[in-house]
Protein backbone atom coordinates (compact mmCIF):
# COMPACT_ATOMS: atom_id res chain seq x y z
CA UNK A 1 8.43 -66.28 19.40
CA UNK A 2 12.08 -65.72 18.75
CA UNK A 3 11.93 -64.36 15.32
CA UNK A 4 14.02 -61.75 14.29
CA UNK A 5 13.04 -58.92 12.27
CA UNK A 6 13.78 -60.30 8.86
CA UNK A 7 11.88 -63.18 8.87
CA UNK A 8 8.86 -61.49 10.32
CA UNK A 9 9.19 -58.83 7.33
CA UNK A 10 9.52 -62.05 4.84
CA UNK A 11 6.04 -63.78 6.56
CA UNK A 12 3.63 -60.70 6.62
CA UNK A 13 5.65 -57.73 5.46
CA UNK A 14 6.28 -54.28 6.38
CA UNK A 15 4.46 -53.00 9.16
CA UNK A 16 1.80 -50.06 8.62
CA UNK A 17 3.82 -48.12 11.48
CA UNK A 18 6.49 -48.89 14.43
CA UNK A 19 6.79 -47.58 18.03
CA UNK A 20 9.55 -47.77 20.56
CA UNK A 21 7.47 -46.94 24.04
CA UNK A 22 9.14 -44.74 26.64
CA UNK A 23 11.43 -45.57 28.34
CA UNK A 24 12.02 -48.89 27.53
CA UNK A 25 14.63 -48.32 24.60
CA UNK A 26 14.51 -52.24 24.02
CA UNK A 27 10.71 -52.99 22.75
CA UNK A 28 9.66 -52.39 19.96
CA UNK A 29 6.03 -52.52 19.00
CA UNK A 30 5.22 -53.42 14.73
CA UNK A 31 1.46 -52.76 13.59
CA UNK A 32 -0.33 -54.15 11.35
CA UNK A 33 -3.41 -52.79 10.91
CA UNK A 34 -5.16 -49.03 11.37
CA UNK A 35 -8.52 -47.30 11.78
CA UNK A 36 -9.99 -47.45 8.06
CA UNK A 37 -12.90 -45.25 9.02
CA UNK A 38 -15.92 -45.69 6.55
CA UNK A 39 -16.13 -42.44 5.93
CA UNK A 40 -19.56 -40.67 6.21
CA UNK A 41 -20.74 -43.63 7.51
CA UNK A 42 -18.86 -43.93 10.63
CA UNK A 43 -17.39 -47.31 11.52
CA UNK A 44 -17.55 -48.48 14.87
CA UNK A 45 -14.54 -50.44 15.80
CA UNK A 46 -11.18 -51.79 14.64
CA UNK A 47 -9.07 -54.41 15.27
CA UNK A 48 -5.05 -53.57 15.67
CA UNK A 49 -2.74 -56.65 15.04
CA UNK A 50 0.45 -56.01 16.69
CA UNK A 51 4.06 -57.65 16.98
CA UNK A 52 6.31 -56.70 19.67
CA UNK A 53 9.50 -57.23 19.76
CA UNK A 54 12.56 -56.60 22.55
CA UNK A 55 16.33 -56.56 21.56
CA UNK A 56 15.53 -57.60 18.21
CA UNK A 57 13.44 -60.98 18.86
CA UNK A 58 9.81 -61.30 18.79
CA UNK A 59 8.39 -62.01 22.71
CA UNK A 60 5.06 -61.52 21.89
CA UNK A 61 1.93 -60.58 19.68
CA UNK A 62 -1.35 -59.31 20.00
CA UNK A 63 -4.70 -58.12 18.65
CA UNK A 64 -6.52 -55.76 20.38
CA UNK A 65 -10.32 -54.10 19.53
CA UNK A 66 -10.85 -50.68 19.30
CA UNK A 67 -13.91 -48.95 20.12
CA UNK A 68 -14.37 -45.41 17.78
């Protein structure tokens, strides 16, 4: 908690995407993973490892399941 963007880029890189949720301007949301579908076998979940940050500094993270 408390890191600022730099040195989370310099401990596990450049996110896979970013998103700034309406309306709140100030968070910022970094992920770090996506669906990587097995093809025409299916897959049948993923897990999404987030970092979110608010005016700059990290104030939390999270991983989350997802359920195709």
């Amino acid at each position: 908690m408390g890191m600022d963007s730099e040195t989370v880029i310099s401990l596990v890189g450049v996110p896979f995407a970013k998103q700034t949720p309406e309306p709140d301007a100030e968070l910022e949301i970094w992920y770090y993973s996506h669906d990587g579908a097995l093809g025409r076998w299916g897959d049948k979940a993923w897990i999404s490892y987030e970092v979110i940050f608010r005016n700059g500094k990290v104030v939390s993270n999270a991983s989350k399941i997802y359920y195709d």
